[in-house]
N, C-alpha and C. Protein backbone atom coordinates (compact mmCIF):
# COMPACT_ATOMS: atom_id res chain seq x y z
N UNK A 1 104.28 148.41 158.29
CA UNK A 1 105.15 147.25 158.19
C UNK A 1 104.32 146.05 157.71
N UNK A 2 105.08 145.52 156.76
CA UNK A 2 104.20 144.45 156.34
C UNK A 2 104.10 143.00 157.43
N UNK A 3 102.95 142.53 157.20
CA UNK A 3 102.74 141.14 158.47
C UNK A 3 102.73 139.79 157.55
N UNK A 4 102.98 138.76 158.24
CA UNK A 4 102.41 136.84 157.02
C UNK A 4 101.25 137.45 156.80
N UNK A 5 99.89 138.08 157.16
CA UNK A 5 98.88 137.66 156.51
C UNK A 5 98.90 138.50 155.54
N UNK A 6 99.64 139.37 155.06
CA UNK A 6 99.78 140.42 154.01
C UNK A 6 100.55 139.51 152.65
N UNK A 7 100.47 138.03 152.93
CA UNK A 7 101.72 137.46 151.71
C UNK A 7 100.86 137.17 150.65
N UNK A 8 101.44 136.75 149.70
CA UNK A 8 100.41 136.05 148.58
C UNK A 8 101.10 134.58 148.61
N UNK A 9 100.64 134.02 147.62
CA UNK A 9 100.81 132.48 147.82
C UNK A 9 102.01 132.29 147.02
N UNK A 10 103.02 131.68 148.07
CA UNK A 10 104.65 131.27 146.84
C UNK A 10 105.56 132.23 147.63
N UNK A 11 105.11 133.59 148.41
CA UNK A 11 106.10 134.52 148.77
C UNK A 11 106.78 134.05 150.15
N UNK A 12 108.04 134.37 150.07
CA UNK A 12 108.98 133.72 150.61
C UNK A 12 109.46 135.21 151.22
N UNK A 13 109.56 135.10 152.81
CA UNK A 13 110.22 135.68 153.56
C UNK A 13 110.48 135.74 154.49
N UNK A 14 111.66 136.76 155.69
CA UNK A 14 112.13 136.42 156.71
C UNK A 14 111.29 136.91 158.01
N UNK A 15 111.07 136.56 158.95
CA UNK A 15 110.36 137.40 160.19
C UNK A 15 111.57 137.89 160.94
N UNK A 16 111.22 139.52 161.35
CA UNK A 16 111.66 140.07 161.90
C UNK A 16 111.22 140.29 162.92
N UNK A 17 110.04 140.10 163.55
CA UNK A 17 109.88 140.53 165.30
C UNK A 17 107.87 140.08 165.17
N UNK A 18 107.60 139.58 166.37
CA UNK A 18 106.28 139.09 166.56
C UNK A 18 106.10 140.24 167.56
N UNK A 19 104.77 140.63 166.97
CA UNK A 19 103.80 141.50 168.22
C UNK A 19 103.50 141.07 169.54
N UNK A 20 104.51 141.53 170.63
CA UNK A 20 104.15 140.63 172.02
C UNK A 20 102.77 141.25 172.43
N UNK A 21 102.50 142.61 172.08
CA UNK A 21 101.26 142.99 172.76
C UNK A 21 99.92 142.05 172.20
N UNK A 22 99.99 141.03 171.31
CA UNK A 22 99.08 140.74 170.38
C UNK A 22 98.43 139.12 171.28
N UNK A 23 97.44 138.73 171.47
CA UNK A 23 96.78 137.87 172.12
C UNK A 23 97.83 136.55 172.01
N UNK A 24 98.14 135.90 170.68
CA UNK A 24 98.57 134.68 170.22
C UNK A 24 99.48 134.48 170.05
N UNK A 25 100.49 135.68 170.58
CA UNK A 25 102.16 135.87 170.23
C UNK A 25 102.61 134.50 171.09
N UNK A 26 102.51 134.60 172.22
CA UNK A 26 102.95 133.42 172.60
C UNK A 26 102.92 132.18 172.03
N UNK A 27 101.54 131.67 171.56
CA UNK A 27 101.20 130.20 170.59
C UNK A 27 102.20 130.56 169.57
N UNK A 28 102.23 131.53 168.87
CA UNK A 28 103.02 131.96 167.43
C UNK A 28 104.89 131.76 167.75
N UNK A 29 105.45 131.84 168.33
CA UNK A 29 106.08 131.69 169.27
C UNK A 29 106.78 130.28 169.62
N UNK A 30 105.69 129.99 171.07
CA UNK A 30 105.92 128.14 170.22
C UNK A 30 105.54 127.41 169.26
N UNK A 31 104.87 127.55 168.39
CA UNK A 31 104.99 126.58 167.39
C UNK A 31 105.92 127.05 166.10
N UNK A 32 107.12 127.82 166.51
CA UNK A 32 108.16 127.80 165.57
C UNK A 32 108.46 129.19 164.77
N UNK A 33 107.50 130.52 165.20
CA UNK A 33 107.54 131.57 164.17
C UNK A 33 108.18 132.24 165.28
N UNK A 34 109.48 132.19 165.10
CA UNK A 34 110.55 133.19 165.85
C UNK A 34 111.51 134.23 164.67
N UNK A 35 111.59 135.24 165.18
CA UNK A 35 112.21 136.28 164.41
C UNK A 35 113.93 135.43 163.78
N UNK A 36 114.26 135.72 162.53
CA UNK A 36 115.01 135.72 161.54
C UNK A 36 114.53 134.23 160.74
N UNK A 37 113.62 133.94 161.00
CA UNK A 37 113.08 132.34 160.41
C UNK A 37 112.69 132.86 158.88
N UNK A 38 113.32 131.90 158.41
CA UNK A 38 112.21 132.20 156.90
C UNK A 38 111.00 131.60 156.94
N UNK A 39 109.98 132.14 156.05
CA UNK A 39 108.20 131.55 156.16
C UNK A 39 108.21 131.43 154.15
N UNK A 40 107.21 130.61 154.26
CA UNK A 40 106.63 131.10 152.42
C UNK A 40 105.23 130.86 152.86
N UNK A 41 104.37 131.24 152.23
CA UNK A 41 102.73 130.88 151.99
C UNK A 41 102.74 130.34 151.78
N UNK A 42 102.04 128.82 151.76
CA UNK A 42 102.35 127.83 150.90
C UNK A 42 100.25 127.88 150.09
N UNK A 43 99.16 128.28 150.99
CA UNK A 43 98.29 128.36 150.57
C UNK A 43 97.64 129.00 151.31
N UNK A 44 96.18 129.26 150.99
CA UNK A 44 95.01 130.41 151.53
C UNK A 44 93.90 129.68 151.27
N UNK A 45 92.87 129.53 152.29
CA UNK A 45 91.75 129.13 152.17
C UNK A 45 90.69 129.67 151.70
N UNK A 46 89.88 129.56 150.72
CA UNK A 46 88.83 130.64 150.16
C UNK A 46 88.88 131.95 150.90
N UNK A 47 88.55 132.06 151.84
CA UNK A 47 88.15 133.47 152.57
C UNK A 47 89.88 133.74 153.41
N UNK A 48 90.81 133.51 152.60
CA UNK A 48 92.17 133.78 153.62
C UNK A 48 92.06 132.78 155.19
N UNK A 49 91.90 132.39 155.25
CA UNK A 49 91.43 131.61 157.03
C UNK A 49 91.51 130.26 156.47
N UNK A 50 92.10 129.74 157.57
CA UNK A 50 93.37 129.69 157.62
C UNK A 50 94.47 130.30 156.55
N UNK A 51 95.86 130.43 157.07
CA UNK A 51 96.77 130.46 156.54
C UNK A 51 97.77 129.15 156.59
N UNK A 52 98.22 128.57 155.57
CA UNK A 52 99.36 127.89 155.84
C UNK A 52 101.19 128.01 155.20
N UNK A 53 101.02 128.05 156.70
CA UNK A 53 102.80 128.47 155.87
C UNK A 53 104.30 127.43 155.93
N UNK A 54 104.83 126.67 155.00
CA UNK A 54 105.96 126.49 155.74
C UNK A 54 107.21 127.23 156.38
N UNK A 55 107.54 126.25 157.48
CA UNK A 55 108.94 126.63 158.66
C UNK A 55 109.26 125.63 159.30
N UNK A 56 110.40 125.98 158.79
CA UNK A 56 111.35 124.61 159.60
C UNK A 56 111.28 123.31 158.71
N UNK A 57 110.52 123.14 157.99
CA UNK A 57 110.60 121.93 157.24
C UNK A 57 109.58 121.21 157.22
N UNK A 58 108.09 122.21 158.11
CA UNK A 58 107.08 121.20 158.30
C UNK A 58 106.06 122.29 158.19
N UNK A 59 104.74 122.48 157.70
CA UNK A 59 103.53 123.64 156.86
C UNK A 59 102.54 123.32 158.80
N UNK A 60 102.83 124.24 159.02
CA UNK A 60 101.94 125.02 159.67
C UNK A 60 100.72 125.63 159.53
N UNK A 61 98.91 125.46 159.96
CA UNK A 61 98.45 126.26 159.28
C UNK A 61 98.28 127.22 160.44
N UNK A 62 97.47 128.95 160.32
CA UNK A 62 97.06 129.49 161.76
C UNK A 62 96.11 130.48 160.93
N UNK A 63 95.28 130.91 161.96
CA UNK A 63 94.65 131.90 161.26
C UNK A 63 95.15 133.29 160.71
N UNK A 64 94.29 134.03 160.39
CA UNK A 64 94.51 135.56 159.92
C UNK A 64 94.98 136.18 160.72
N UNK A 65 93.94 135.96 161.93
CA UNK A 65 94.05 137.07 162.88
C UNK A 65 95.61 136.98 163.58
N UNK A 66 95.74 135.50 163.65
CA UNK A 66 97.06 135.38 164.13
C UNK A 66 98.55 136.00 163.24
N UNK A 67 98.53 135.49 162.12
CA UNK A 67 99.40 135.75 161.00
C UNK A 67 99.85 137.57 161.33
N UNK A 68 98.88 138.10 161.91
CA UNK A 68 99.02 139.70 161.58
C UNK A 68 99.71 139.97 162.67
N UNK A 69 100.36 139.52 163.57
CA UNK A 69 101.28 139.31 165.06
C UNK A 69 102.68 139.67 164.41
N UNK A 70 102.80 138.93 163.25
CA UNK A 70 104.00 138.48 162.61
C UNK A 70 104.36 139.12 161.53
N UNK A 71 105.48 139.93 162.25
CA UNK A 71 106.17 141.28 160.89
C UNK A 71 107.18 140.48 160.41
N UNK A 72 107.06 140.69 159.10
CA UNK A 72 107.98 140.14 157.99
C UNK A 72 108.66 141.36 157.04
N UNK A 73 109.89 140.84 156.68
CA UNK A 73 110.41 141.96 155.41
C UNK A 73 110.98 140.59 154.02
């Protein structure tokens, strides 16, 4: 299943379910990445790390490790 940190930059899509077993699900969670939300990449930092994505109307950044919590289609 594909995850946000699997996006490229510009790709636009919906989340379908966050990994509760995953350390940061909760932070991911509250700060706005709840299942049927749309996300886009908006950019990638040289080495992918951070990620920033907009949601909701306001760019979020989080790391990799986090991003991979978060299944998208």
């Amino acid at each position: 299943m594909k995850t946000a940190a699997d996006l490229k930059n510009g790709e636009r899509v919906t989340i379908t379910n966050i990994d509760e077993s995953h350390p940061s699900a909760r932070r991911i969670l509250e700060v706005g990445f709840t299942p049927g939300q749309e996300i886009e990449l908006i950019s990638a930092s040289i080495f992918s790390d951070p990620l920033a994505f907009a949601i909701r109307g306001t760019l979020i950044a989080i790391r990799k490790n986090e991003a991979e919590c978060i299944k998208v289609l």
